[in-house]
Protein backbone atom coordinates (compact mmCIF):
# COMPACT_ATOMS: atom_id res chain seq x y z
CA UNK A 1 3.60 3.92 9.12
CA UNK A 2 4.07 0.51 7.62
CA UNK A 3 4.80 -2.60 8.70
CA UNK A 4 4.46 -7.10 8.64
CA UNK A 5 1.27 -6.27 9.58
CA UNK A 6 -1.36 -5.85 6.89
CA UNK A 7 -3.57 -2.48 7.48
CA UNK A 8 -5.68 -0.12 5.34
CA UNK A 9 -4.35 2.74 3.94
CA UNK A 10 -6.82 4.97 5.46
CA UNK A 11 -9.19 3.94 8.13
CA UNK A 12 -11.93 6.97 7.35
CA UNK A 13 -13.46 7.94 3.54
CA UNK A 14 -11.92 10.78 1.90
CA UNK A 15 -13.35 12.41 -0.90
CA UNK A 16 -14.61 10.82 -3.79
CA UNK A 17 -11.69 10.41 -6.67
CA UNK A 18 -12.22 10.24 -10.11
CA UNK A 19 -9.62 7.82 -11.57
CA UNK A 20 -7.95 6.26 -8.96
CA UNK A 21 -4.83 6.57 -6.55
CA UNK A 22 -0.86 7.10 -6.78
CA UNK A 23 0.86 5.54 -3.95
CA UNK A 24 4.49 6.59 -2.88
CA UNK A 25 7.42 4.44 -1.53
CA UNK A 26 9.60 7.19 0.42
CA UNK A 27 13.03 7.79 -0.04
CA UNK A 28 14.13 6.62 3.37
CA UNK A 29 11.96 3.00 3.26
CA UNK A 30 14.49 -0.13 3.45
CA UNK A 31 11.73 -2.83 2.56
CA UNK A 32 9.58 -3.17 -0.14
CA UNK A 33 6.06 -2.36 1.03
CA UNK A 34 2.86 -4.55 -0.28
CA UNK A 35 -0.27 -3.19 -1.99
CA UNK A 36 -3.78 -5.68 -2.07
CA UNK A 37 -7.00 -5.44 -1.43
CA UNK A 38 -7.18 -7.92 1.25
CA UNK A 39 -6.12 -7.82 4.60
CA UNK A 40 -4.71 -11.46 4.23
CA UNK A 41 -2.05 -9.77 1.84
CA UNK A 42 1.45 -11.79 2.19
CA UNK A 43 4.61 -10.24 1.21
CA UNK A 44 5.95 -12.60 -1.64
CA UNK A 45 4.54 -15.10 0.30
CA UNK A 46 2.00 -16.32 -1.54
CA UNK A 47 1.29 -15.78 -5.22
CA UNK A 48 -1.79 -16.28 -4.41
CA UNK A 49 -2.05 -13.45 -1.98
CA UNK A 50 1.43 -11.43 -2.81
CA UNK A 51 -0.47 -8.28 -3.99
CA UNK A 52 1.82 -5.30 -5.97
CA UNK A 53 5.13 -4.60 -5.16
CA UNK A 54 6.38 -1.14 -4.35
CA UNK A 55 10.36 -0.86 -3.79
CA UNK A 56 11.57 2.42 -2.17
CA UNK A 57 11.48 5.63 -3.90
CA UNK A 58 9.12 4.28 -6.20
CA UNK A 59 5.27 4.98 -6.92
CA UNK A 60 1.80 2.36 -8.29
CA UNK A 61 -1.27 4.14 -9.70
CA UNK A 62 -4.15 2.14 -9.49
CA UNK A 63 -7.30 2.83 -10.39
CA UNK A 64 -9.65 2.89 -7.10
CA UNK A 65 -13.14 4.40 -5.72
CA UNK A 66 -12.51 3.66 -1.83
CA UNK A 67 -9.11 4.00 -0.44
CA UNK A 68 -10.55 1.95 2.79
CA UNK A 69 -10.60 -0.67 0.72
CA UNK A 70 -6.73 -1.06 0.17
CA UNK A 71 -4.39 -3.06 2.30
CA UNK A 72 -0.92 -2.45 2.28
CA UNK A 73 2.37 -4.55 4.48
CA UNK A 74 5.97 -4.04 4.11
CA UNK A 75 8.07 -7.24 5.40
CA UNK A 76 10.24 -4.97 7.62
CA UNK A 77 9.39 -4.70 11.94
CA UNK A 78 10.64 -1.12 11.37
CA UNK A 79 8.11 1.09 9.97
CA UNK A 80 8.18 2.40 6.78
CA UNK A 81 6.09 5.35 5.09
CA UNK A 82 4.15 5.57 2.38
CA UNK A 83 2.65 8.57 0.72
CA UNK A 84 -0.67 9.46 -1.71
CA UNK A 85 -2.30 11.35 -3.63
CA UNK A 86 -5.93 10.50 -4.86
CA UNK A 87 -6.39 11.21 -8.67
């Protein structure tokens, strides 16, 4: 689950992927949820530090090696979900 706070996707290294990652915004999410690759991440914030949008019921691919290393907020206290899939 999702929430202000910034926190890694996964906390443990999955297999390695080839091309990257597709994230998933679920269907029942009421906040946009944040994608960076810092744990300072801000949710339109910052420009700085805004990272990638994701608004519900929507997906990002981006092309990543480590999973650990991606930090992702939503701007909601209630917690939101987000799915993936490595590629």
């Amino acid at each position: 689950m999702v929430n202000e706070n910034a926190q890694t996707l996964v906390n443990t290294e999955v297999h390695n992927n080839k091309s990257g990652i597709l994230l998933y915004s679920d269907l029942n999410n009421t906040d946009t949820l944040w994608v960076g690759y810092s744990s300072s991440i801000t949710a339109n914030q910052d420009n700085d530090m805004d990272g990638f949008p994701i608004f519900p019921v929507n997906t990002l691919e981006l092309e990543l090696a480590k999973p650990t290393e991606l930090f992702i907020r939503s701007t909601s206290l209630s917690a939101q979900k987000i799915w993936f899939i490595m590629l």
